[in-house]
N, C-alpha and C. Protein backbone atom coordinates (compact mmCIF):
# COMPACT_ATOMS: atom_id res chain seq x y z
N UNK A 1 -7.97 10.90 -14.13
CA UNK A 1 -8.85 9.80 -14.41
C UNK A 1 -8.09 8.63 -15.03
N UNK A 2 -7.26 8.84 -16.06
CA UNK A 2 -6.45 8.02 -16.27
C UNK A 2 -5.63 7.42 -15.70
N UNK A 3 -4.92 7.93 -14.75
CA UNK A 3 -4.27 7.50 -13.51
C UNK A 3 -5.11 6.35 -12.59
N UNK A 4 -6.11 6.96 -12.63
CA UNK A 4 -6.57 5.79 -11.75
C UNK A 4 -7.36 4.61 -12.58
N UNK A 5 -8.17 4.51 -13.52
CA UNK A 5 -8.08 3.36 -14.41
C UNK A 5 -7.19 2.77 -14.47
N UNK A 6 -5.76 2.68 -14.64
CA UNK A 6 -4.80 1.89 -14.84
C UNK A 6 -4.12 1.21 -13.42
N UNK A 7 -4.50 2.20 -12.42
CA UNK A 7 -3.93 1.80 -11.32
C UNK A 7 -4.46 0.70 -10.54
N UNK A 8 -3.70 -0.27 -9.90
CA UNK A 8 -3.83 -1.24 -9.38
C UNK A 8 -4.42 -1.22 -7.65
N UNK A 9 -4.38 -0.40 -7.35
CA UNK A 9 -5.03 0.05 -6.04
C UNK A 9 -6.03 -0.02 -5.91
N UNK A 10 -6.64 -0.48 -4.87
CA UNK A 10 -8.30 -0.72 -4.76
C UNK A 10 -8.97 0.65 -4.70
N UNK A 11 -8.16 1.49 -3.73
CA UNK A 11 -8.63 2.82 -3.77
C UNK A 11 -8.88 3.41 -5.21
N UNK A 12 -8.13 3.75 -5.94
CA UNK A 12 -8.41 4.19 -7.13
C UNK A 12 -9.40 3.43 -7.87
N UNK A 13 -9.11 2.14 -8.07
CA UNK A 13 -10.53 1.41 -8.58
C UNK A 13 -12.05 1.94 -7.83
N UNK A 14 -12.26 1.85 -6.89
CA UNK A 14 -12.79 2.13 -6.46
C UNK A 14 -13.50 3.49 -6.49
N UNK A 15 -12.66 4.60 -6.50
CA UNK A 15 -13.01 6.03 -7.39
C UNK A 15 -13.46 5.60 -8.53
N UNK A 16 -13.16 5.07 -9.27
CA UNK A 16 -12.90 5.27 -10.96
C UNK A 16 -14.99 4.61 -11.16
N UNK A 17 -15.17 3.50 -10.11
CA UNK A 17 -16.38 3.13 -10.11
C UNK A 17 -17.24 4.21 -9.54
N UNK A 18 -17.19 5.08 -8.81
CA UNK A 18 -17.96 6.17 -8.39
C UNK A 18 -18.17 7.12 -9.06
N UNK A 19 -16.81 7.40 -10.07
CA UNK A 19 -16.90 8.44 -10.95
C UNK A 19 -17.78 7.78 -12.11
N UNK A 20 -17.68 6.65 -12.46
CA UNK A 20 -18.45 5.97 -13.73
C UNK A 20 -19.65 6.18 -13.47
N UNK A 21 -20.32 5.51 -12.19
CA UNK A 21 -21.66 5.83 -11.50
C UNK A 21 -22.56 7.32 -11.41
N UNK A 22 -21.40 8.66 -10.97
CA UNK A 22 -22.09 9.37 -11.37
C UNK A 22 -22.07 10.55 -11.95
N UNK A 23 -21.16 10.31 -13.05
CA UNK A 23 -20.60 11.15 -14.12
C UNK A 23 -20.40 10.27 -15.97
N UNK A 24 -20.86 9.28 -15.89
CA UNK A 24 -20.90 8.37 -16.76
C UNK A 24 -21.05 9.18 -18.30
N UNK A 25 -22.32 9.81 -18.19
CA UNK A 25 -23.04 10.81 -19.24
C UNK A 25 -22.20 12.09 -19.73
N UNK A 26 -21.68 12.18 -18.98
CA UNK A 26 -20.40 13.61 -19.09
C UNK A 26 -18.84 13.05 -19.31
N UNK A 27 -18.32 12.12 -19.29
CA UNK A 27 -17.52 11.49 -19.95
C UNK A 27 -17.01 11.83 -21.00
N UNK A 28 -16.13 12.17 -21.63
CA UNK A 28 -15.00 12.51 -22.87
C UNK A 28 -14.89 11.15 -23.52
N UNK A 29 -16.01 10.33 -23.67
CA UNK A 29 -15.18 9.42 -24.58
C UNK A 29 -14.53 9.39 -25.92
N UNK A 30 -14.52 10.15 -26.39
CA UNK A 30 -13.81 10.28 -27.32
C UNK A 30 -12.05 10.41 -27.30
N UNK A 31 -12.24 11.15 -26.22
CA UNK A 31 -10.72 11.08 -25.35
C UNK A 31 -10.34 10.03 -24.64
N UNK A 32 -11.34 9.47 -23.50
CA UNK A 32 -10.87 8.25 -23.43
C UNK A 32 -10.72 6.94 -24.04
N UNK A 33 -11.57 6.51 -24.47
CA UNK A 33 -11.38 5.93 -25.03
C UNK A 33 -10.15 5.62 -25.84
N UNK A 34 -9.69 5.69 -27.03
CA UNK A 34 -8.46 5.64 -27.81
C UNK A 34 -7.10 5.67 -26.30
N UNK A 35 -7.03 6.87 -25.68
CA UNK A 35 -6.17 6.65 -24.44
C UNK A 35 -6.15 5.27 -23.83
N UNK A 36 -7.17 4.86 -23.50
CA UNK A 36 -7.31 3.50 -22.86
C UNK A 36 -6.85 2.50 -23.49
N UNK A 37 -7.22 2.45 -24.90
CA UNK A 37 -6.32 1.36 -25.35
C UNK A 37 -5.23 1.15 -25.84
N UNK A 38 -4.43 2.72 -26.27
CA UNK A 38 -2.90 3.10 -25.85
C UNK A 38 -2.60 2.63 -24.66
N UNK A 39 -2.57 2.83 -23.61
CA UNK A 39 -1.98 2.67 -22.41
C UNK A 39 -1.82 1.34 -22.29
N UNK A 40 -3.07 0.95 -22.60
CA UNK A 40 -3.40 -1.40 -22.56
C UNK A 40 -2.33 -1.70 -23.28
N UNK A 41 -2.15 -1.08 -24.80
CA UNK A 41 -1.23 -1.74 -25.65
C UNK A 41 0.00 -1.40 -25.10
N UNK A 42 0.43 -0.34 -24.74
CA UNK A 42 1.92 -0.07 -24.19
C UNK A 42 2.29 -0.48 -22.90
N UNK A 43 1.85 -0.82 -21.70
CA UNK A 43 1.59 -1.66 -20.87
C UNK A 43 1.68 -2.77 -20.83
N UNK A 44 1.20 -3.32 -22.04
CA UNK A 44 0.88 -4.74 -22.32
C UNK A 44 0.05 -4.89 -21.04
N UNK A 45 -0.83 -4.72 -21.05
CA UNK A 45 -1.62 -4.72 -20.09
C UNK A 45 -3.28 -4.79 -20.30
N UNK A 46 -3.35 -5.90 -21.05
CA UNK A 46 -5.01 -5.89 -21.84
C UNK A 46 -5.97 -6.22 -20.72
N UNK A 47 -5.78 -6.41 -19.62
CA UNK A 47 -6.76 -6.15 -18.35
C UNK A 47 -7.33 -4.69 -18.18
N UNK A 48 -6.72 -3.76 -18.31
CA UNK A 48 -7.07 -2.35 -18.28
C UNK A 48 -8.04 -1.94 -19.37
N UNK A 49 -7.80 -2.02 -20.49
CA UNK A 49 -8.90 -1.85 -21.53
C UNK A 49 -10.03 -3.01 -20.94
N UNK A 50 -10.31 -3.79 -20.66
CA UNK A 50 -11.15 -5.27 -20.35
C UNK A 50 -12.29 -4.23 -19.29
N UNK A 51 -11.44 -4.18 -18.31
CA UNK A 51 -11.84 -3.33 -16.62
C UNK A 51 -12.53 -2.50 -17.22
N UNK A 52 -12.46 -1.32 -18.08
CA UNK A 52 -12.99 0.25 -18.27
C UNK A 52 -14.27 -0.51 -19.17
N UNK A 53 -14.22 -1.01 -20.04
CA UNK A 53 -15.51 -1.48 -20.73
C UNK A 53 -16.24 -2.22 -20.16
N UNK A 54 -15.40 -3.14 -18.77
CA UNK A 54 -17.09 -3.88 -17.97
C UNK A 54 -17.30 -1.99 -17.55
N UNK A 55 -16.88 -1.54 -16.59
CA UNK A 55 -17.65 -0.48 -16.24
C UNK A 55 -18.32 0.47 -17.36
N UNK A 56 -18.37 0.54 -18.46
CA UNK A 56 -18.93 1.43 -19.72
C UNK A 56 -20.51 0.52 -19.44
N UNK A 57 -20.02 -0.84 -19.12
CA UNK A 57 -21.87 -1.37 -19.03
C UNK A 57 -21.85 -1.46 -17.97
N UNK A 58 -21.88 -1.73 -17.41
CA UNK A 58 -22.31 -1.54 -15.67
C UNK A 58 -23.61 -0.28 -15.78
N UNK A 59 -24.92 -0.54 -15.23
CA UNK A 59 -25.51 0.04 -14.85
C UNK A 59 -25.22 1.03 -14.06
């Protein structure tokens, strides 16, 4: 899952929105979360944390 949040591929984006859609409720955030914004900060890559929280609201 992490793999593909970060990844730049439409394909994986694209999973990562299907999985949000219908597994949203079952989610580890506690795990992800904090991961996500490790990866942003070490990356330098503050688009990735940005991306995962529009989808956290996304209907």
């Amino acid at each position: 899952m992490l793999h593909k949040i970060i990844s730049e591929r439409q394909k994986d984006r694209d999973d990562v929105v299907g999985i949000f859609r219908h597994r949203r409720a079952s989610l580890d955030r506690e795990y992800l979360d904090p991961r996500i914004h490790e990866l942003a900060l070490v990356m330098e890559r503050p688009e990735i944390e940005d991306r995962y929280r529009r989808l956290l609201e996304e209907p």
